[in-house]
PDB file of N, CA and C in Angstrom:
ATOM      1  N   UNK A   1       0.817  -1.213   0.000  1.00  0.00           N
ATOM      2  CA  UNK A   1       0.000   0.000   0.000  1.00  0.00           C
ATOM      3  C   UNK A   1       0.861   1.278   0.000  1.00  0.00           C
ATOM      4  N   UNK A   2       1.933   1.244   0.618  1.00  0.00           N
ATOM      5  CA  UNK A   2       2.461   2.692   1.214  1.00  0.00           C
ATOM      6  C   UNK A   2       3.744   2.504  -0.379  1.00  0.00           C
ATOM      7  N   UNK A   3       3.579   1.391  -1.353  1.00  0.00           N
ATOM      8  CA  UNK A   3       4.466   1.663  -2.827  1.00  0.00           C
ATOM      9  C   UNK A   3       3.238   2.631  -3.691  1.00  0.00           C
ATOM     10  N   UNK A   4       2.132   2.394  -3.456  1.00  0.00           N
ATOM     11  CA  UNK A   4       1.194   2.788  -4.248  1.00  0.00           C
ATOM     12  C   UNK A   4       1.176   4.443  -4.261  1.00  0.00           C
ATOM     13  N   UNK A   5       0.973   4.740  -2.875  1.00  0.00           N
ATOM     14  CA  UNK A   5       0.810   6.657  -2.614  1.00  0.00           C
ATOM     15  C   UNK A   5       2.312   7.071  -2.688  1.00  0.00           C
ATOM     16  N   UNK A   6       3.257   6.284  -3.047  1.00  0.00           N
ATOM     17  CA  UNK A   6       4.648   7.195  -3.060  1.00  0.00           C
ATOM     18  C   UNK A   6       4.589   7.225  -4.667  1.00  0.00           C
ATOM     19  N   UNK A   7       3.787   5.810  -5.131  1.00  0.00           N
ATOM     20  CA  UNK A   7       4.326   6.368  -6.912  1.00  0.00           C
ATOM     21  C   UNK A   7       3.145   7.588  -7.330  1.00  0.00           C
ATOM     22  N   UNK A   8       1.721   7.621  -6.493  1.00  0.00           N
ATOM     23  CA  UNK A   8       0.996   8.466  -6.461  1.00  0.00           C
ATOM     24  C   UNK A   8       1.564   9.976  -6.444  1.00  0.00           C
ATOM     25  N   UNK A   9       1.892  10.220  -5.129  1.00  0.00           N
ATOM     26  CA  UNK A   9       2.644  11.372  -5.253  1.00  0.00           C
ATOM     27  C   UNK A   9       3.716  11.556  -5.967  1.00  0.00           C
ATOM     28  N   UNK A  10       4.569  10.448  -6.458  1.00  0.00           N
ATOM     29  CA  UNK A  10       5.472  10.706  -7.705  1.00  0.00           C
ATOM     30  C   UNK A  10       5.026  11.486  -9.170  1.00  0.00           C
ATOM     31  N   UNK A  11       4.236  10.896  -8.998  1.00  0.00           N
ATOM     32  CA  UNK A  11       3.303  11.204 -10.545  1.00  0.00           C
ATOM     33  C   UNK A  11       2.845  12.741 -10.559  1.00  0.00           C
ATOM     34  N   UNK A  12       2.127  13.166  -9.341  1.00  0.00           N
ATOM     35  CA  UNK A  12       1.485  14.040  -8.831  1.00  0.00           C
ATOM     36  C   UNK A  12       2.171  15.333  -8.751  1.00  0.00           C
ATOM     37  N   UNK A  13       3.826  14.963  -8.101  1.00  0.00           N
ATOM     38  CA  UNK A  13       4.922  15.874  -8.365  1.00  0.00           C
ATOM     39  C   UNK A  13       5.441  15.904  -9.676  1.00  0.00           C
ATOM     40  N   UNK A  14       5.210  15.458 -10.409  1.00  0.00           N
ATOM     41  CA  UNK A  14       5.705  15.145 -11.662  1.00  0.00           C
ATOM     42  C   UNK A  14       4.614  16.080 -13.046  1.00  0.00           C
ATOM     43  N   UNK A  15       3.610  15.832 -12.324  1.00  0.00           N
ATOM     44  CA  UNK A  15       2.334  16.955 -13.546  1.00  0.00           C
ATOM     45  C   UNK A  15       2.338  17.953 -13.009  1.00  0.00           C
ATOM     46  N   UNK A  16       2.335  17.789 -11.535  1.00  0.00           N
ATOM     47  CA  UNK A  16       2.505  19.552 -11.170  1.00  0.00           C
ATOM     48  C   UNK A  16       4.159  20.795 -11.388  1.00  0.00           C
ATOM     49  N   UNK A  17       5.061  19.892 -11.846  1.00  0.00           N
ATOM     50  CA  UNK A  17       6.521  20.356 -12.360  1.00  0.00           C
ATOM     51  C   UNK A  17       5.997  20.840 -14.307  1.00  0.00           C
ATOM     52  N   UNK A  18       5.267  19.818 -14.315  1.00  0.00           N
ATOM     53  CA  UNK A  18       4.713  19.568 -16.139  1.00  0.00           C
ATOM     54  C   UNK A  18       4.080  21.053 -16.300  1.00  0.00           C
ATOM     55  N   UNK A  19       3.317  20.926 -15.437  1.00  0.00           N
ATOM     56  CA  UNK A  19       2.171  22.100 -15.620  1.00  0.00           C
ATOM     57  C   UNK A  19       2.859  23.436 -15.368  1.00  0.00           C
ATOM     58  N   UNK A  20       3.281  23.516 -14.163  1.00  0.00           N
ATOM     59  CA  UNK A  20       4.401  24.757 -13.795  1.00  0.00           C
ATOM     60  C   UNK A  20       5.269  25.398 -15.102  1.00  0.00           C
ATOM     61  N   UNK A  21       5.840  23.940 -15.528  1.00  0.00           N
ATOM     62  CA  UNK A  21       6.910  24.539 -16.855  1.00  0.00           C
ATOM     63  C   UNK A  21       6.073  25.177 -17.770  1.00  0.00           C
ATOM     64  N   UNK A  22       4.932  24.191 -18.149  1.00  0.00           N
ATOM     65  CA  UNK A  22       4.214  24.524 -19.231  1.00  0.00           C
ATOM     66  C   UNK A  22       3.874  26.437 -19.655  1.00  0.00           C
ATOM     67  N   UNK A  23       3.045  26.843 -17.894  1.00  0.00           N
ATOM     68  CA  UNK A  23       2.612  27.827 -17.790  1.00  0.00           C
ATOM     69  C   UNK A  23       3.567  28.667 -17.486  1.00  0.00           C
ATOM     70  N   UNK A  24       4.956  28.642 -17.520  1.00  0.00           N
ATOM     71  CA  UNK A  24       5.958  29.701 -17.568  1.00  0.00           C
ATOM     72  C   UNK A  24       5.984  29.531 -18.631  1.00  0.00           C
ATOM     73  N   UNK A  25       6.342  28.753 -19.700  1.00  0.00           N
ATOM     74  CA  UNK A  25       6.409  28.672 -21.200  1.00  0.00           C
ATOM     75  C   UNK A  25       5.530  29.595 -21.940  1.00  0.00           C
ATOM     76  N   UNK A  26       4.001  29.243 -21.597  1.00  0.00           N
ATOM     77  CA  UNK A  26       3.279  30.238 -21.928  1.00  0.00           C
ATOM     78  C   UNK A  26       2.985  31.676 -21.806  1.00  0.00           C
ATOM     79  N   UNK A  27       3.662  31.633 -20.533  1.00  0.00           N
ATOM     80  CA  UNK A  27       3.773  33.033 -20.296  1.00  0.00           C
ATOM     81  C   UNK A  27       5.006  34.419 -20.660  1.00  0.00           C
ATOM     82  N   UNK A  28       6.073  33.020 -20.503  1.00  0.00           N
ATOM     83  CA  UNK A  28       7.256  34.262 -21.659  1.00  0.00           C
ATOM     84  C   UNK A  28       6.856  34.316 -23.274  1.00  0.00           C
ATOM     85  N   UNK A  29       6.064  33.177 -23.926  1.00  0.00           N
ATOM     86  CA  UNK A  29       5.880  33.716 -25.186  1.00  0.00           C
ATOM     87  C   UNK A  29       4.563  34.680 -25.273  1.00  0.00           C
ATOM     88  N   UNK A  30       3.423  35.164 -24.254  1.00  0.00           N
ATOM     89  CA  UNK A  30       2.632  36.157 -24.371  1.00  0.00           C
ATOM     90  C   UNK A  30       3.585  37.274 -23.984  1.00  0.00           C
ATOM     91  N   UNK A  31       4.725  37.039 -23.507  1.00  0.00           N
ATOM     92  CA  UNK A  31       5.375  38.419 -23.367  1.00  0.00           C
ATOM     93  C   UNK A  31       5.853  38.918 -24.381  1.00  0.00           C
ATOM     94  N   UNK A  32       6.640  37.529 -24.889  1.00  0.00           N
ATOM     95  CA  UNK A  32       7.352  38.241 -26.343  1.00  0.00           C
ATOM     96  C   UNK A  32       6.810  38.723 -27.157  1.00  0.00           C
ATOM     97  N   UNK A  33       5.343  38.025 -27.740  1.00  0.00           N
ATOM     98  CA  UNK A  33       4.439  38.316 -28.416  1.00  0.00           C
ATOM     99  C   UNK A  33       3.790  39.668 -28.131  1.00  0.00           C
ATOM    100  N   UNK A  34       3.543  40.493 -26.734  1.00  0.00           N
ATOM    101  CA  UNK A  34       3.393  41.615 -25.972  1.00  0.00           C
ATOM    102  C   UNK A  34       4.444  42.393 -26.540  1.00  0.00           C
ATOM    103  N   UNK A  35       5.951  41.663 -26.408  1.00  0.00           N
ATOM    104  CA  UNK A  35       7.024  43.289 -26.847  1.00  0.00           C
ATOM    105  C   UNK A  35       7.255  43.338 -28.099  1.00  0.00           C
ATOM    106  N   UNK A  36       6.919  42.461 -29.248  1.00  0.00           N
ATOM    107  CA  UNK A  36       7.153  42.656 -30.600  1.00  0.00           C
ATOM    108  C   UNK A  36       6.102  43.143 -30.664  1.00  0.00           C
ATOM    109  N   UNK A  37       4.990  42.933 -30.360  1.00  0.00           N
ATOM    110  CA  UNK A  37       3.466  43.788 -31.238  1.00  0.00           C
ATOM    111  C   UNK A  37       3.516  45.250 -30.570  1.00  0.00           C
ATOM    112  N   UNK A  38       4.467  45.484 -29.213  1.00  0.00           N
ATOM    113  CA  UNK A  38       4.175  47.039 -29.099  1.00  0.00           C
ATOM    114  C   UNK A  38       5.273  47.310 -29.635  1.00  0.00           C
ATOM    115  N   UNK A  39       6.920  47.102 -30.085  1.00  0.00           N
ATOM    116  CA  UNK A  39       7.675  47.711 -30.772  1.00  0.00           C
ATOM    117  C   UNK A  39       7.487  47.842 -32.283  1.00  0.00           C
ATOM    118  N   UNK A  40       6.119  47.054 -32.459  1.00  0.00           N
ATOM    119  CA  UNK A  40       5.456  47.089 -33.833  1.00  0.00           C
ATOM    120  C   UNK A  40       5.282  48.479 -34.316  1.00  0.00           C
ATOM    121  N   UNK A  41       4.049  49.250 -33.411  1.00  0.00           N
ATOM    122  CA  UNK A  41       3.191  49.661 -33.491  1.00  0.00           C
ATOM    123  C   UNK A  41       2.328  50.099 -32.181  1.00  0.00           C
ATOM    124  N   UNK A  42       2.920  50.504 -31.076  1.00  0.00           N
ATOM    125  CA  UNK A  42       2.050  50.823 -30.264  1.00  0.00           C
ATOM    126  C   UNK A  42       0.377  51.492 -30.055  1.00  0.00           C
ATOM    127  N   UNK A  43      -0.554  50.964 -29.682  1.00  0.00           N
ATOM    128  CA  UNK A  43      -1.877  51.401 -30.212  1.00  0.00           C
ATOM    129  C   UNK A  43      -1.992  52.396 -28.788  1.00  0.00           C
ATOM    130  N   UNK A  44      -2.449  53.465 -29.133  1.00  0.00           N
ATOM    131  CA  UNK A  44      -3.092  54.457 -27.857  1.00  0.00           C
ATOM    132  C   UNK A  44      -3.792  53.217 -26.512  1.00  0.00           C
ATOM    133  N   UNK A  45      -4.628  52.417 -26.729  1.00  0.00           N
ATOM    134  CA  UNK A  45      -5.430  51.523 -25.869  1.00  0.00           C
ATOM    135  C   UNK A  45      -4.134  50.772 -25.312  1.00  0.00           C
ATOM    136  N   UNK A  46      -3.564  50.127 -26.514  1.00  0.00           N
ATOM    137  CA  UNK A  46      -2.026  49.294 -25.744  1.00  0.00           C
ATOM    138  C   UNK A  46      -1.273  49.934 -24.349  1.00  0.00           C
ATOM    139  N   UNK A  47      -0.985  51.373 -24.634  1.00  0.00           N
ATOM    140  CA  UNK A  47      -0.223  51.979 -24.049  1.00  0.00           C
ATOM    141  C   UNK A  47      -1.209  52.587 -22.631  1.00  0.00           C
ATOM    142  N   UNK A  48      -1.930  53.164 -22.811  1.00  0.00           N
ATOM    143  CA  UNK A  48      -3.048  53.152 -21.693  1.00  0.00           C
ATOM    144  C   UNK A  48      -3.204  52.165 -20.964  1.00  0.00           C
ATOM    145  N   UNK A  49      -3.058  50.746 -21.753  1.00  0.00           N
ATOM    146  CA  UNK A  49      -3.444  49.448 -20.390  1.00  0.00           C
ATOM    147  C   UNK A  49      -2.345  49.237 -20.034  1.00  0.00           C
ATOM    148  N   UNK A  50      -1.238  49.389 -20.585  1.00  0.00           N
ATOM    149  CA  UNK A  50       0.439  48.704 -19.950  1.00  0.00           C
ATOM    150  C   UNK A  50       0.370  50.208 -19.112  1.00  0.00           C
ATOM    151  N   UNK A  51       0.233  51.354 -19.125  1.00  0.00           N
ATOM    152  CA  UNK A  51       0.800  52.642 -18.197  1.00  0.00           C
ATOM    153  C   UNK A  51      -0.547  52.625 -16.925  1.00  0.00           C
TER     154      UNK A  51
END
């Protein structure tokens, strides 16, 4: 029983590392995607919501 909840929580630590990476991943490419579209072209609304 006590092999079962250690590979449990193995797993468990293991999607929650998955997920963590994932959502930093996602979140530096909405940035990049954020600083190329305002060194694009900054829109009045753009600059109002980032200030």
């Amino acid at each position: 029983m006590p092999e079962v909840t250690a590979m449990s929580i193995r797993s468990a630590s293991l999607y929650l590392a998955i997920v963590s990476s994932a959502a930093a991943a996602g979140y530096a490419i909405a940035r990049l995607i954020v600083i190329l579209r305002r060194r694009r072209q900054p829109t009045p609304f753009e600059l109002k919501r980032t200030a």
